[in-house]
Protein backbone atom coordinates (compact mmCIF):
# COMPACT_ATOMS: atom_id res chain seq x y z
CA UNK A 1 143.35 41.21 -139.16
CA UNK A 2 140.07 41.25 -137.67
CA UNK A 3 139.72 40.29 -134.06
CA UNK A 4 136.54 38.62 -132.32
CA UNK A 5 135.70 40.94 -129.17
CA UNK A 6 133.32 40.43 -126.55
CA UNK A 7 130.91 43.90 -126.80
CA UNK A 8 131.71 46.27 -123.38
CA UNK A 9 128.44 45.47 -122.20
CA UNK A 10 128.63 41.98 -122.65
CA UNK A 11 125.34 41.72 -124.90
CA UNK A 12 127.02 39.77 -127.85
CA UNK A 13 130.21 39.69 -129.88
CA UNK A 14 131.72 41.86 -132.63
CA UNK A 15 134.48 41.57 -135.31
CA UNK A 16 136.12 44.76 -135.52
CA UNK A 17 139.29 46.10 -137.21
CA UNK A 18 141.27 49.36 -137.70
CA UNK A 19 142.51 50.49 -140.84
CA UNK A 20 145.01 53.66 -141.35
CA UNK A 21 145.32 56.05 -144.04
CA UNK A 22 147.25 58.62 -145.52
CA UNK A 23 145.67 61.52 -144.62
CA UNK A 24 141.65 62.09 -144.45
CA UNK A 25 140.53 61.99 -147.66
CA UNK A 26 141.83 58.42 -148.21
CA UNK A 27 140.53 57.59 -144.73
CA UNK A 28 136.66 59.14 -146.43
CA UNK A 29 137.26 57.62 -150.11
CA UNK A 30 137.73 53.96 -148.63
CA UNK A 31 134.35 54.76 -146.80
CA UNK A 32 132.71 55.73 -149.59
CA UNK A 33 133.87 52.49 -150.84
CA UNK A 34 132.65 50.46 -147.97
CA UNK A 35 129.25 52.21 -147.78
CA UNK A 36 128.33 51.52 -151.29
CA UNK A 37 129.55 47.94 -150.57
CA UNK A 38 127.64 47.37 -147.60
CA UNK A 39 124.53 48.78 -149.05
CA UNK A 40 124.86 46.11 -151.62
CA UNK A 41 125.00 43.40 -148.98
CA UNK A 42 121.97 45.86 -146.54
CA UNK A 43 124.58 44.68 -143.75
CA UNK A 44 125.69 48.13 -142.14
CA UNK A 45 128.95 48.89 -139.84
CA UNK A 46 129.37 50.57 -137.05
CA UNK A 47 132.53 52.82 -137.59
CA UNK A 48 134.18 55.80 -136.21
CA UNK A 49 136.51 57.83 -138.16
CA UNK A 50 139.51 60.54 -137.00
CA UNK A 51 141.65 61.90 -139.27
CA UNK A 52 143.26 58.83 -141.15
CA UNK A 53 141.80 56.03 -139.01
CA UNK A 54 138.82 53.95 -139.91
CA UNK A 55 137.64 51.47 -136.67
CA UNK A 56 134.64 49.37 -138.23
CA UNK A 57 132.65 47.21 -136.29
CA UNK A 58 130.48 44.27 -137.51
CA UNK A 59 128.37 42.28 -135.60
CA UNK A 60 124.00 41.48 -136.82
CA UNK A 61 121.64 42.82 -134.45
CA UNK A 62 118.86 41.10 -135.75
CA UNK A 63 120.92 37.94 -134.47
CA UNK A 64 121.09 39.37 -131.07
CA UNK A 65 124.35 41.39 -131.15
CA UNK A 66 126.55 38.26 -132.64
CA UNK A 67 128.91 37.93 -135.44
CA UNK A 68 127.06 35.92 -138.02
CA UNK A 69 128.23 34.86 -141.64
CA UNK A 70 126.95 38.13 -142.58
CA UNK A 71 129.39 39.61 -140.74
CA UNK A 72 132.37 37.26 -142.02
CA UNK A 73 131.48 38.14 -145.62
CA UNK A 74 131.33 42.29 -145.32
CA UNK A 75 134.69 41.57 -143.71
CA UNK A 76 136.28 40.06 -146.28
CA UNK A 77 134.92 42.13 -148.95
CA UNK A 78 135.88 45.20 -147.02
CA UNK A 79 139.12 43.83 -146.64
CA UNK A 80 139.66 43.15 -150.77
CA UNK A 81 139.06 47.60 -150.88
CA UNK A 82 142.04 48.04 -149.45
C-alpha cells in the first residue's frame, strides 16, 4: 500500500512504498521494469535499493514537491509489475 508522507523537511508531500524481493536480481529486474515504465510516463522516482528492497518515492517537483495525479498513476502502474 502506498502511504501519503509529509517530506522530512516539510517542503511538500510524497507517496512512497517498499517492495521486497527474492534476492537482488529480482529486486534490479522489477526496476528495470519500472524505469522503462516511468520513462514512458517522463514521471521519474526517487528510489533506493539494498539487496532485495526497492523504497520508491513519488511526488512532482515541478508542482512544488506534492503528490499530483501524476504521481497516483506511476503508482498504480508500478503496482500492476508486481
Amino acid at each position: 500500500m502506498w502511504t501519503e508522507e509529509i517530506l522530512p523537511d516539510k517542503s511538500g508531500n510524497a507517496l512512497k512504498k517498499t517492495f521486497l524481493f527474492k534476492d537482488f536480481s529480482e529486486a534490479f529486474a522489477f526496476m528495470t521494469r519500472v524505469a522503462l515504465l516511468a520513462e514512458k510516463q517522463d514521471h521519474h522516482p526517487y528510489w533506493v535499493n539494498v539487496w532485495n528492497r526497492v523504497e520508491i518515492t513519488l511526488n512532482t517537483h515541478s508542482a512544488g514537491n506534492i503528490v499530483t495525479e501524476k504521481d497516483r498513476k506511476l503508482a498504480e502502474a508500478i503496482d500492476k509489475l508486481v
